[in-house]
N, C-alpha and C. Protein backbone atom coordinates (compact mmCIF):
# COMPACT_ATOMS: atom_id res chain seq x y z
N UNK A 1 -7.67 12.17 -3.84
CA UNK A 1 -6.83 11.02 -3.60
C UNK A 1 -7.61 10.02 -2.76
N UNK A 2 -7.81 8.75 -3.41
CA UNK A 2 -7.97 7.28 -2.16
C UNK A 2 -7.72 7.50 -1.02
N UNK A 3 -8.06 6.86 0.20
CA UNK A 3 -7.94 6.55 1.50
C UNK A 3 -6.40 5.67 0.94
N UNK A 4 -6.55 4.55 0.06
CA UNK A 4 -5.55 3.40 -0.48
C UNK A 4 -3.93 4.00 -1.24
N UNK A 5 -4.61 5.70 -1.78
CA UNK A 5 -3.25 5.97 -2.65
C UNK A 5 -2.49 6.44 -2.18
N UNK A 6 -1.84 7.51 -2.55
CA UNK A 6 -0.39 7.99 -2.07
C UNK A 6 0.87 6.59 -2.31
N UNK A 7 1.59 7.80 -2.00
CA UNK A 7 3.35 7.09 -1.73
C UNK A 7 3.81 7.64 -0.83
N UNK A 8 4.98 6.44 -1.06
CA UNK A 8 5.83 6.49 0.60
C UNK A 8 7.04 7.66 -0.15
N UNK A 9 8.02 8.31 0.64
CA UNK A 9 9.15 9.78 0.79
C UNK A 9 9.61 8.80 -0.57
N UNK A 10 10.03 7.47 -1.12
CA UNK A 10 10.58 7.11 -1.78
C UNK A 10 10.24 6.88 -3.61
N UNK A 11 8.74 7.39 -3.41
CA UNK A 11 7.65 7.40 -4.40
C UNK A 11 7.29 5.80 -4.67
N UNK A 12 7.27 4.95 -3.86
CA UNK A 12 6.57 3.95 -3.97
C UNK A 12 5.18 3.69 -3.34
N UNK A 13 4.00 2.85 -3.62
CA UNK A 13 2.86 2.77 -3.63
C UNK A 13 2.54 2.43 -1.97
N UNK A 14 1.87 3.65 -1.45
CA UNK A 14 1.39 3.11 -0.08
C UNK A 14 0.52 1.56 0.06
N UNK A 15 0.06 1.03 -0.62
CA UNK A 15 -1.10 0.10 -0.69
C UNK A 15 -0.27 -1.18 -0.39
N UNK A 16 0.97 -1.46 -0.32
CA UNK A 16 1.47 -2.53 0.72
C UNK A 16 0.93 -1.92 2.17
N UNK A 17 1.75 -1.06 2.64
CA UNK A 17 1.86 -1.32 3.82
C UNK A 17 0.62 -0.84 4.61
N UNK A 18 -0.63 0.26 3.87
CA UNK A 18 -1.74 0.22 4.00
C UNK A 18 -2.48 -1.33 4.32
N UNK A 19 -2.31 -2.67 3.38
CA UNK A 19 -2.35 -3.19 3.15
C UNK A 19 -2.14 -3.95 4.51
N UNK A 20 -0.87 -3.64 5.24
CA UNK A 20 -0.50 -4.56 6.52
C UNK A 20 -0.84 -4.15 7.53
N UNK A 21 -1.55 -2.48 7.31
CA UNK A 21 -1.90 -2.42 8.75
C UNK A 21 -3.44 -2.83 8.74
N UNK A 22 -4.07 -2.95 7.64
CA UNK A 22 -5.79 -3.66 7.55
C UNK A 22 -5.09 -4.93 8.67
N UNK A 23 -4.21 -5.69 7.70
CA UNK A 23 -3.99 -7.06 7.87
C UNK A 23 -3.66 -7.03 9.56
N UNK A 24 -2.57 -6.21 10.99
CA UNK A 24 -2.61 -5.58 11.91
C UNK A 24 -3.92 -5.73 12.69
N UNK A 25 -4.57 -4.99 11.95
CA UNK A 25 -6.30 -4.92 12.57
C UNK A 25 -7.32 -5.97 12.87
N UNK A 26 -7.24 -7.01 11.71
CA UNK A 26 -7.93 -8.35 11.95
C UNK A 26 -6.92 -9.31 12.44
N UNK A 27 -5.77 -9.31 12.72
CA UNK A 27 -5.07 -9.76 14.13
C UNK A 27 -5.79 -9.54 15.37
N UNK A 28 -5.82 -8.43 15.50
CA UNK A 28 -6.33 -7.59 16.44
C UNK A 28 -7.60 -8.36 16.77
N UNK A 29 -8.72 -8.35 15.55
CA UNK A 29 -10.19 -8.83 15.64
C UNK A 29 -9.86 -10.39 15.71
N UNK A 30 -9.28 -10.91 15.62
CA UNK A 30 -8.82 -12.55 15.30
C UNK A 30 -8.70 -12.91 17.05
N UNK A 31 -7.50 -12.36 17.59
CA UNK A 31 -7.41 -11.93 19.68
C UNK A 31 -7.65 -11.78 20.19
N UNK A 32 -8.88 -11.00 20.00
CA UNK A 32 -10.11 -10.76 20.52
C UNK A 32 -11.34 -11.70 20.32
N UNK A 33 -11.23 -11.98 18.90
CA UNK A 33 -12.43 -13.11 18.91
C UNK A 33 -11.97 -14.47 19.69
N UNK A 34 -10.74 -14.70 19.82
CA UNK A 34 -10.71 -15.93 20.56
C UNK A 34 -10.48 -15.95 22.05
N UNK A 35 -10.33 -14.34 22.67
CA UNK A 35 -10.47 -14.09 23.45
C UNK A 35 -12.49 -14.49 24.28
N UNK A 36 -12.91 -13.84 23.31
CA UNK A 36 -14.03 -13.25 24.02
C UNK A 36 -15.30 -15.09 23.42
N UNK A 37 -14.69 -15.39 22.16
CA UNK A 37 -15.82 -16.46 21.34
C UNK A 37 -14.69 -17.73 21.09
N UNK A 38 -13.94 -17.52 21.90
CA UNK A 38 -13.25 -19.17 22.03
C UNK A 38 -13.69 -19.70 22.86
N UNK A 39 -13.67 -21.42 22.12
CA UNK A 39 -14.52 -21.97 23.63
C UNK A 39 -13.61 -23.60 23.60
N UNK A 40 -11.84 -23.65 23.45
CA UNK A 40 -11.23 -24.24 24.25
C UNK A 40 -11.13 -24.15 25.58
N UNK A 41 -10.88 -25.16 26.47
CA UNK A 41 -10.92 -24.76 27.97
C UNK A 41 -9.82 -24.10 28.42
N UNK A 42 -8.72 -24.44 27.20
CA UNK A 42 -7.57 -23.53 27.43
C UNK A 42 -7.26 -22.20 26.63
N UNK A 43 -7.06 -21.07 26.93
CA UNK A 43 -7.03 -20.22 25.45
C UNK A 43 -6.08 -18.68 26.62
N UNK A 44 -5.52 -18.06 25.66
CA UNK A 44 -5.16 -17.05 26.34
C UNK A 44 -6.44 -15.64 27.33
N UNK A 45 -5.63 -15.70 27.81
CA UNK A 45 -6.31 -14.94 29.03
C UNK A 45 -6.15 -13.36 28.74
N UNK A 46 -6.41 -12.40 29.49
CA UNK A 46 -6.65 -10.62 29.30
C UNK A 46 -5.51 -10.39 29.18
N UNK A 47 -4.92 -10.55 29.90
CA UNK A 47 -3.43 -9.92 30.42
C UNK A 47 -2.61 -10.69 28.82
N UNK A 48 -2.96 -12.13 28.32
CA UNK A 48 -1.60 -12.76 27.65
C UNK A 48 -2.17 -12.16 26.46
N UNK A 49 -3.48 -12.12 25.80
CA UNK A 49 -3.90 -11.26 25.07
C UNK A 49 -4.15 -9.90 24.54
N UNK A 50 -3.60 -8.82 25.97
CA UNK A 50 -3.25 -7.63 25.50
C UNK A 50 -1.74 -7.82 25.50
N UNK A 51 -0.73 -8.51 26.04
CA UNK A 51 0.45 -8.83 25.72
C UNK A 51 0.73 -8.89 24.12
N UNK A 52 -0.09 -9.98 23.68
CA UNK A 52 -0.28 -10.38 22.07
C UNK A 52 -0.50 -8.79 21.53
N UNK A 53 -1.58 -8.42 21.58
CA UNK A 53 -1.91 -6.97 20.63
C UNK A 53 -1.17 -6.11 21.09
N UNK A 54 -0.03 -5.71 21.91
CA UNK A 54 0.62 -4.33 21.43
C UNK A 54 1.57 -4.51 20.36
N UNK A 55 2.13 -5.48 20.25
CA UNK A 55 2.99 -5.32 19.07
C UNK A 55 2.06 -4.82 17.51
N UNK A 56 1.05 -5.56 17.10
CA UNK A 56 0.08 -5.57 16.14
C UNK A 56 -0.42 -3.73 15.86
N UNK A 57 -0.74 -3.22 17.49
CA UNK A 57 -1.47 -2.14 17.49
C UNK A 57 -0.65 -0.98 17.57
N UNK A 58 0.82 -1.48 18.39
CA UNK A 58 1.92 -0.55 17.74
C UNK A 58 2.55 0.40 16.52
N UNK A 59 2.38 -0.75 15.37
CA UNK A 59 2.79 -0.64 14.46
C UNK A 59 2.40 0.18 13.48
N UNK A 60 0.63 -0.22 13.32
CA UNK A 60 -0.32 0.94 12.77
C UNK A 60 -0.09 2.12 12.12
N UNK A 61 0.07 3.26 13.07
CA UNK A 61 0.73 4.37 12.48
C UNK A 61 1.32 4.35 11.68
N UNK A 62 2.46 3.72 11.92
CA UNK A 62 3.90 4.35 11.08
C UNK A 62 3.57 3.44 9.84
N UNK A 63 3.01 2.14 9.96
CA UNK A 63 2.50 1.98 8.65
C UNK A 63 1.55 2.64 7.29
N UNK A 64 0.46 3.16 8.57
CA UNK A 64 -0.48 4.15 7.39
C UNK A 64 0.30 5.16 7.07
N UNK A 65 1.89 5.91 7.48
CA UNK A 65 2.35 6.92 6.94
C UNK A 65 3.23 6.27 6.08
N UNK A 66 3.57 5.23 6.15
CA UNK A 66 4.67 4.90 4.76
C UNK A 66 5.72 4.57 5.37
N UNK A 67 6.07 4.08 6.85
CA UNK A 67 7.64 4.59 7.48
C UNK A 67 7.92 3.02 7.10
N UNK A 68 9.42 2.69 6.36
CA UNK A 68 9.83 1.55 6.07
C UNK A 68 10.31 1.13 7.11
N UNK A 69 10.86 1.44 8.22
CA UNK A 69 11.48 0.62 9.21
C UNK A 69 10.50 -0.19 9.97
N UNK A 70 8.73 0.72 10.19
CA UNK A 70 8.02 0.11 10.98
C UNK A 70 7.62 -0.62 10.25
N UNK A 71 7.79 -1.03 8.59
CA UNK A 71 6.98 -2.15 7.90
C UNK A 71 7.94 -3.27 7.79
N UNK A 72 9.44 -3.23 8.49
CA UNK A 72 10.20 -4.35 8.78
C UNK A 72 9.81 -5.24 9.86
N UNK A 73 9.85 -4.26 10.98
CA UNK A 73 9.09 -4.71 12.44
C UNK A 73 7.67 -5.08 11.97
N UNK A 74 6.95 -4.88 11.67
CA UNK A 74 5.51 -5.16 11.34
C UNK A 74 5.71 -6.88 10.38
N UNK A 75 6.57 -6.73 9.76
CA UNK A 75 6.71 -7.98 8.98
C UNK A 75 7.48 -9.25 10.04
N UNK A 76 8.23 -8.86 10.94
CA UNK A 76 8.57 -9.48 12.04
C UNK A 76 7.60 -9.95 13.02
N UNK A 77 6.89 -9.20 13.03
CA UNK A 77 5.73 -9.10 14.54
C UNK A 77 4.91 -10.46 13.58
N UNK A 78 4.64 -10.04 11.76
CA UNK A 78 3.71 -11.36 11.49
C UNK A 78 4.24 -12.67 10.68
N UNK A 79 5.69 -12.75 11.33
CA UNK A 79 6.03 -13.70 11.26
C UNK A 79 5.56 -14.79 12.62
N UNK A 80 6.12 -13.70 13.70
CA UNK A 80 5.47 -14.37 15.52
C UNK A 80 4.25 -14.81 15.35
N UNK A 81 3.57 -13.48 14.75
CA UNK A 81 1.81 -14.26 14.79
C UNK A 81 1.95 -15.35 13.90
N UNK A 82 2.36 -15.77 12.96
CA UNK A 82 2.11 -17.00 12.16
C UNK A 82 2.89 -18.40 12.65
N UNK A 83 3.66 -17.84 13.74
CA UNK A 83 4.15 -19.12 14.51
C UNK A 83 3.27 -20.05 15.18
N UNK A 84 2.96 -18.46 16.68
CA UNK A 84 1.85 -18.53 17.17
C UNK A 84 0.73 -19.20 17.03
N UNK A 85 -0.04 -18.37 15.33
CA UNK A 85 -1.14 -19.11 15.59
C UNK A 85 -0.70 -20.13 15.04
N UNK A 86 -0.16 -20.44 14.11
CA UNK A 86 -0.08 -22.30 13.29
C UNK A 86 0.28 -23.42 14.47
N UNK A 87 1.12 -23.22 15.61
CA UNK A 87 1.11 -23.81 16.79
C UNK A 87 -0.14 -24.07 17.48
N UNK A 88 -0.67 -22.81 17.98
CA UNK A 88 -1.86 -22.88 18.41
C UNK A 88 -3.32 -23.46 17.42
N UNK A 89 -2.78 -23.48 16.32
CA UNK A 89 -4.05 -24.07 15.75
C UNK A 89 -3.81 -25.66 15.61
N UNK A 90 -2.77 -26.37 15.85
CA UNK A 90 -2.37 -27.38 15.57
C UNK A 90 -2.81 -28.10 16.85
N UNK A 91 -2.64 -27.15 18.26
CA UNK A 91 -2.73 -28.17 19.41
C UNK A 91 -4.05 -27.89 20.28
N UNK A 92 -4.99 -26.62 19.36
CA UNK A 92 -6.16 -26.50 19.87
C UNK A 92 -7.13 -26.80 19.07
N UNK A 93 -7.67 -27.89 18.48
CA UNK A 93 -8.63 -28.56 17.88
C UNK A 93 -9.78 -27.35 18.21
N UNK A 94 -10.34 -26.84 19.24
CA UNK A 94 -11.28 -25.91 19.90
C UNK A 94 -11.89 -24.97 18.99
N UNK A 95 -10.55 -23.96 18.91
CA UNK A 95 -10.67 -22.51 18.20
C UNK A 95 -9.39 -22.38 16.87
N UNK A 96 -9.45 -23.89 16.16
CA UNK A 96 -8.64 -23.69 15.38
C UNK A 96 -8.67 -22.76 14.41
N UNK A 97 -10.39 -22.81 14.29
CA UNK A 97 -10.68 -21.48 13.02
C UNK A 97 -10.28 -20.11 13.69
N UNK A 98 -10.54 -19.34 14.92
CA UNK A 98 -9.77 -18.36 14.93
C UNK A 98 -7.90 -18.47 14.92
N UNK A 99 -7.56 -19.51 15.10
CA UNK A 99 -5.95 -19.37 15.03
C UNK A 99 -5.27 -19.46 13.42
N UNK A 100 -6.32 -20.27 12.82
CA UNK A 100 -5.80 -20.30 11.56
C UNK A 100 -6.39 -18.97 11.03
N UNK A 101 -7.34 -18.51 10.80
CA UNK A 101 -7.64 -16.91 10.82
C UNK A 101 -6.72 -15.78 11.17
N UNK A 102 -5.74 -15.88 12.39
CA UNK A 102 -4.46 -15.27 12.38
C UNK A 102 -3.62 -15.36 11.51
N UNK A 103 -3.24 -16.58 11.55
CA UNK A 103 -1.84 -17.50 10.73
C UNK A 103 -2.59 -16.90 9.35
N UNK A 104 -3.35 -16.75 8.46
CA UNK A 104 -3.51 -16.65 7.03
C UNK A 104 -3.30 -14.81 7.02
N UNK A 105 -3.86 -13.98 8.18
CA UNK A 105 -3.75 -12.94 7.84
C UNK A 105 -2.49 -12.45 8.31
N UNK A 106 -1.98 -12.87 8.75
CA UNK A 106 0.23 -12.54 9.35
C UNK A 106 0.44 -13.17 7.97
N UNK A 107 0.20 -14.37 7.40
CA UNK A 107 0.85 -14.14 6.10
C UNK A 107 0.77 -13.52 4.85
N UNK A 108 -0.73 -12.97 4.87
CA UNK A 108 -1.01 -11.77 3.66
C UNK A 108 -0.22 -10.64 4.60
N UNK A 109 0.01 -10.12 5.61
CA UNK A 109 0.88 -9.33 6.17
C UNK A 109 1.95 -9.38 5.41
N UNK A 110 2.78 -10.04 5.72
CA UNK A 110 4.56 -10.93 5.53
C UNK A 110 4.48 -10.82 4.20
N UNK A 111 3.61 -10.84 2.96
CA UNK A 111 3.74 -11.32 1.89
C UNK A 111 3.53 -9.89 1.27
N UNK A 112 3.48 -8.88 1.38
CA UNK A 112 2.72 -7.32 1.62
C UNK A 112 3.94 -6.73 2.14
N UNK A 113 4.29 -6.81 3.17
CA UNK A 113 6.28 -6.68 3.73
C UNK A 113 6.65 -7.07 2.55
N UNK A 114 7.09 -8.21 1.91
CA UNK A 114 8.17 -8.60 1.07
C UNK A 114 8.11 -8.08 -0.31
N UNK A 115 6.56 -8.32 -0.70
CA UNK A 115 6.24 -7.41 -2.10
C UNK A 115 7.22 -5.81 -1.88
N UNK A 116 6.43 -4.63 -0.79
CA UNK A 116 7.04 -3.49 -0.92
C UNK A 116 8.88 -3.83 -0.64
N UNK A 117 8.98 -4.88 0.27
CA UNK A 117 11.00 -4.51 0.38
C UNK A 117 11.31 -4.96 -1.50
N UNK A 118 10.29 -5.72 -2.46
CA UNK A 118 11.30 -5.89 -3.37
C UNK A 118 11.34 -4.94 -4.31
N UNK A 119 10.11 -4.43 -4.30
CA UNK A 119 9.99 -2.66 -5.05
C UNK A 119 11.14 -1.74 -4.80
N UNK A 120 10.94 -1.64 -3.27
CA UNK A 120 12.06 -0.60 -2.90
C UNK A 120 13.51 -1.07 -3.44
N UNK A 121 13.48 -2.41 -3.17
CA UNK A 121 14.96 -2.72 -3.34
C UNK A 121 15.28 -2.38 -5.08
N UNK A 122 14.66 -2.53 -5.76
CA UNK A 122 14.84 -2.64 -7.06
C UNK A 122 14.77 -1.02 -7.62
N UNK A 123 13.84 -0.12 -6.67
CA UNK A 123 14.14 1.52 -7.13
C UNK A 123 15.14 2.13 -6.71
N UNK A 124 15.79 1.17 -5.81
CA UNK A 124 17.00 2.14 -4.86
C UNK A 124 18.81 1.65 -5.69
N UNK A 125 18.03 0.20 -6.20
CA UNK A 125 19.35 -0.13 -7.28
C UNK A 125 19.21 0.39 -8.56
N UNK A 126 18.25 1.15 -8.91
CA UNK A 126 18.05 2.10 -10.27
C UNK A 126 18.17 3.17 -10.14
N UNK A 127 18.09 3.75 -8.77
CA UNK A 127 18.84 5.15 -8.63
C UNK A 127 20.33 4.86 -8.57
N UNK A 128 20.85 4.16 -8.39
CA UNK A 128 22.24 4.06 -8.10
C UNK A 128 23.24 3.81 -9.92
N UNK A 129 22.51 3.59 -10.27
CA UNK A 129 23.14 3.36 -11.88
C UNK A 129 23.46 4.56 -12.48
């Protein structure tokens, strides 16, 4: 079996939410890069930046096992990041490329969430018939 295959308890395709915790990870590398290789004079600091990554680094797990509730929260968390960064990329000319680098990967996130909720939704109304 793939690192990518398997299914979730419901027999649907792990490779969404596999999928969101990659996407999780280069958040992660995105927070860090503008942590450490941003060079606005303003940019988040240690403390507001490990603030930022626990939600992201939280989630992880229960994603690589398939758990649907943490791929709701996970789809929530990259909605914030796509606030976040599209704000922050709008009013920091600086390190816009790492903020828009967030904002694109919270929305292959979000879009990875919505693909698997419409699978599920559509196998759980075909068991019911």
């Amino acid at each position: 079996m793939s690192v990518l295959g398997g299914r979730t308890e419901e027999g649907l395709p792990l490779l969404p939410l596999k999928l969101m915790a990659v996407m999780q990870g280069l958040i992660v590398i995105g927070y860090l890069g503008l942590l450490f290789a941003g060079s606005a004079e303003i940019r988040p600091g240690a403390v507001t930046t490990l603030l930022m990554l626990v939600p992201a680094v939280a989630v992880v797990p229960g994603l690589w096992r398939g758990h649907y509730k943490t791929m709701v929260w996970a789809a929530l968390f990259d909605l914030f990041y796509l606030l976040v960064a599209a704000t922050d990329a709008w009013a920091v000319p600086a390190d816009r490329g790492w903020h828009l680098l967030i904002a694109i990967v919270a929305t292959i996130g979000f879009l990875a969430a919505w693909w698997h909720s419409i699978r599920r939704r559509r196998l759980l109304k075909s068991r019911r018939r």
